[in-house]
Protein backbone atom coordinates (compact mmCIF):
# COMPACT_ATOMS: atom_id res chain seq x y z
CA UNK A 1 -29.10 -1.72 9.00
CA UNK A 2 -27.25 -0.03 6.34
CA UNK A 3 -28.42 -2.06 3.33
CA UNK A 4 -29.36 -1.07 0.01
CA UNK A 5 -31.36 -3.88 -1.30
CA UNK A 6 -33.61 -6.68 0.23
CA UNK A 7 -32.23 -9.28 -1.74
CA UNK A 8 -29.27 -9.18 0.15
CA UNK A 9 -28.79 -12.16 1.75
CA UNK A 10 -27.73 -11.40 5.04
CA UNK A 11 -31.04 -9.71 6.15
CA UNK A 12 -32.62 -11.14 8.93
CA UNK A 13 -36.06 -11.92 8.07
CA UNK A 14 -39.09 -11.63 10.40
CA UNK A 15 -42.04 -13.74 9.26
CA UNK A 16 -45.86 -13.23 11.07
CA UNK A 17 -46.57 -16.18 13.07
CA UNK A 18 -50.68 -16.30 13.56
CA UNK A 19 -50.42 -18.38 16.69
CA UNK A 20 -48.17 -16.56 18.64
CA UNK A 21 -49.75 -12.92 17.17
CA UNK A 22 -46.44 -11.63 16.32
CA UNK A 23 -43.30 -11.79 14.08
CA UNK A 24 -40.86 -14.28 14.92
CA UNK A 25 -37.15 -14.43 13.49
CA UNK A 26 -36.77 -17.51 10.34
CA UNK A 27 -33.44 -18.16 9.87
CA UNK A 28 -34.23 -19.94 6.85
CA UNK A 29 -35.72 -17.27 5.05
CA UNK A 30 -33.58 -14.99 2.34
CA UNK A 31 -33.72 -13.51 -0.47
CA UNK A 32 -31.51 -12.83 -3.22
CA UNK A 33 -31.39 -10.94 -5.93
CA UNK A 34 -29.60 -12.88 -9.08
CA UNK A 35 -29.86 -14.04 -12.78
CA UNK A 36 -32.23 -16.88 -12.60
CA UNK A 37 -29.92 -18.54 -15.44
CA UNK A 38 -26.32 -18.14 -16.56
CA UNK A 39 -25.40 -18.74 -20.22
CA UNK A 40 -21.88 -19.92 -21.25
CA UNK A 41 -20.67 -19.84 -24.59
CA UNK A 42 -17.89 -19.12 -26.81
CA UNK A 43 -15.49 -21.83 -25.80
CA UNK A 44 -14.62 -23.90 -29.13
CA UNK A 45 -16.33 -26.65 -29.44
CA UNK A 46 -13.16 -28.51 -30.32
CA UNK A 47 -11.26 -27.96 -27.44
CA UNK A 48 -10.87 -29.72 -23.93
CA UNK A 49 -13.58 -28.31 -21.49
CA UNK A 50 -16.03 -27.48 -24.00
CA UNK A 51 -18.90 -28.82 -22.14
CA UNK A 52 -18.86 -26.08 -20.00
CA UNK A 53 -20.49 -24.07 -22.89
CA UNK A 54 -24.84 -24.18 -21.74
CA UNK A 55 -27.62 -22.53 -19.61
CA UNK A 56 -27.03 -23.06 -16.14
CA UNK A 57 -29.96 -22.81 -14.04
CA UNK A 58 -30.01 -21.21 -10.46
CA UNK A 59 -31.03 -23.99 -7.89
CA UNK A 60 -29.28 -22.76 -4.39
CA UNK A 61 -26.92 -20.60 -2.56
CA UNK A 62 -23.82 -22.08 -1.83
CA UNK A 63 -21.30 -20.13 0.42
CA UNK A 64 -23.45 -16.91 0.40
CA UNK A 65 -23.76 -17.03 -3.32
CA UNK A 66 -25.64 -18.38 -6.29
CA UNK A 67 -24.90 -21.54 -7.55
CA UNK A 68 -25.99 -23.50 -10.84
CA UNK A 69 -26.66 -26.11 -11.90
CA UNK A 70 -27.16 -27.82 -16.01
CA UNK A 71 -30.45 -29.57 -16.24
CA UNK A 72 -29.62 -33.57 -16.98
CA UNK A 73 -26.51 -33.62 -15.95
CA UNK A 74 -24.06 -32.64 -12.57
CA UNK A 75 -22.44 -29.26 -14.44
CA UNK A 76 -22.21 -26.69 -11.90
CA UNK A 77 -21.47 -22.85 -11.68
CA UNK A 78 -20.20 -21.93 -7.34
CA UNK A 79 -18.85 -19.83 -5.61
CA UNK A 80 -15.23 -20.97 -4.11
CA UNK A 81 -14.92 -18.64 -1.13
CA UNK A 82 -11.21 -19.44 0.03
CA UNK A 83 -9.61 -18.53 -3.67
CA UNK A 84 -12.80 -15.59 -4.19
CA UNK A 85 -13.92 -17.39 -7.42
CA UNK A 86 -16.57 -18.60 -9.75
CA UNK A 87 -15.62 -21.94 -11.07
CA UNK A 88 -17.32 -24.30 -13.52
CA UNK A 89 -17.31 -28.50 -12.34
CA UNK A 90 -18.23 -30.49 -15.09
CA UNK A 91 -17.72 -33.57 -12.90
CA UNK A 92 -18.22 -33.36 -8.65
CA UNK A 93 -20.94 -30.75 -8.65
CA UNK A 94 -21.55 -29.02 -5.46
CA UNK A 95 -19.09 -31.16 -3.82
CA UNK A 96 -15.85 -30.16 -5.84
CA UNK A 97 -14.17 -27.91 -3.13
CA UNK A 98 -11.60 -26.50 -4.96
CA UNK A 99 -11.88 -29.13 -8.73
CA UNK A 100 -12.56 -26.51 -11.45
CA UNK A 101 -12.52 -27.26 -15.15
CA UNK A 102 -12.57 -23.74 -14.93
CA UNK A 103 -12.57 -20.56 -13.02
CA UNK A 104 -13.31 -16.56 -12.81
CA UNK A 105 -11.62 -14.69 -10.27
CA UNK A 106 -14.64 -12.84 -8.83
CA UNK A 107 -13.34 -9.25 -7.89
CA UNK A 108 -16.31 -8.68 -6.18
CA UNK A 109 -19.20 -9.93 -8.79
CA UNK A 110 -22.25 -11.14 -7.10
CA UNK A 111 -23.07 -13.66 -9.13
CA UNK A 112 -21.19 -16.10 -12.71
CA UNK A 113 -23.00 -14.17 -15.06
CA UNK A 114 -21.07 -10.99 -15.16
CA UNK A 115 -20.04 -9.99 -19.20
CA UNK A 116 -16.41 -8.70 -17.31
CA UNK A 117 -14.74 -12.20 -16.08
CA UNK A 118 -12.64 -13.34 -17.59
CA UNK A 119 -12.91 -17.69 -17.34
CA UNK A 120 -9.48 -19.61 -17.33
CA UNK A 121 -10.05 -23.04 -18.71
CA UNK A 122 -7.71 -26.56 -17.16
CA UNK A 123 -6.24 -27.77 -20.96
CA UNK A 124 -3.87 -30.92 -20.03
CA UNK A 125 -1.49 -30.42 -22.36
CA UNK A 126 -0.26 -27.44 -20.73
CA UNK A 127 -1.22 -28.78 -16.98
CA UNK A 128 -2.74 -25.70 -15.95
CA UNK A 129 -5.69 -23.22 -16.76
CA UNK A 130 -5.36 -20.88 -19.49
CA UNK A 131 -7.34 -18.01 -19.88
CA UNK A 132 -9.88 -18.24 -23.00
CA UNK A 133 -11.05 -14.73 -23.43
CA UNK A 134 -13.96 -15.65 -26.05
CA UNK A 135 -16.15 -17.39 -23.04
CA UNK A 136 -18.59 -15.25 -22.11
CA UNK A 137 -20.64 -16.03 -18.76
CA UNK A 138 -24.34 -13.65 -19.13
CA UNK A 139 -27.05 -13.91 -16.72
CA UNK A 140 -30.68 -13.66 -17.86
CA UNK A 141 -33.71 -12.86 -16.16
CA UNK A 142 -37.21 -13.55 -15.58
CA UNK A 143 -39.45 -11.27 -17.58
CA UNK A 144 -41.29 -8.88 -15.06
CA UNK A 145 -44.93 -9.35 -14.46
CA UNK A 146 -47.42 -6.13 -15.70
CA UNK A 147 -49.56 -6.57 -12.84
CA UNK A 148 -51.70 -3.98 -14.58
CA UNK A 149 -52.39 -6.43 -16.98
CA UNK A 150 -53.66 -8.79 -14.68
CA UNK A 151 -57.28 -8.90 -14.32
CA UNK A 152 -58.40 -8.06 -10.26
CA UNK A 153 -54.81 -7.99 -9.22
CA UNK A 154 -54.46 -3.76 -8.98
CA UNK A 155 -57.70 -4.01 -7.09
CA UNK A 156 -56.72 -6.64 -4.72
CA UNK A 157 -53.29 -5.06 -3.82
CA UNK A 158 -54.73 -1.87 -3.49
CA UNK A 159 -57.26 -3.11 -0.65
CA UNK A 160 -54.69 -4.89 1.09
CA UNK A 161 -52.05 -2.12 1.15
């Protein structure tokens, strides 16, 4: 009750179950609605960290939220609820709790690839993050099917519907 969108994820779905005749609560359906990648670029090549630059690709919610993942290799994109952050693991994945080679205070963006973040990057020398305000985080989505371009589909959603 009271929500805007049915990607949100705490929507209790109801799913038809034929051999009961009815719809039954599945608390492992949801839906979300994200950037099916994040892009990362614009930290210098040169400097600590900079494998974080690359296309993460969404492959699960974590904590309520989005999380991604590089293809080949364990570079991850979470959400880490206690701080309210996005943070980048370039070496314990999913399992990092609170390692970040770097980090977005999220200020209530639903997902990494927000333009506005600004990503604070560990650098050794200095023992601490520093911000690096030329790393941009930008989601991308899936183009949108033209179901009118689809031969039979119009027809066969209009019967059903």
């Amino acid at each position: 009750p009271g929500l805007e969108h049915p990607g949100d994820l705490s929507l209790v779905w109801h799913v038809w179950e034929t051999s009961r005749g009815r719809h039954l609560t599945d608390p492992a359906v949801r839906t979300i609605a994200t950037p099916h990648w994040v892009t990362v670029s614009g930290r210098d090549p040169y400097k600590e960290n900079a494998a974080l630059n690359g296309k993460y690709h969404l492959v699960d919610v974590v904590e309520g939220k989005p999380a991604y993942k590089k293809e080949d290799c364990d570079h991850v994109m979470r959400y880490w609820p206690s701080e309210d952050r996005w943070v980048i693991d370039l070496e314990a994945g999913f399992n990092g709790a609170d390692i970040a080679n770097a980090y977005a205070d999220a200020k209530g963006a639903e997902h990494p690839g927000n333009t506005e973040l600004l990503w604070y990057v560990w650098e050794t020398s200095r023992g601490c993050h520093v911000a690096d305000e030329d790393i941009i985080a930008e989601g991308e989505y899936m183009d949108l099917v033209d179901w009118s371009k689809v031969p039979g589909a119009v027809a066969r959603f209009d019967a059903v519907c």
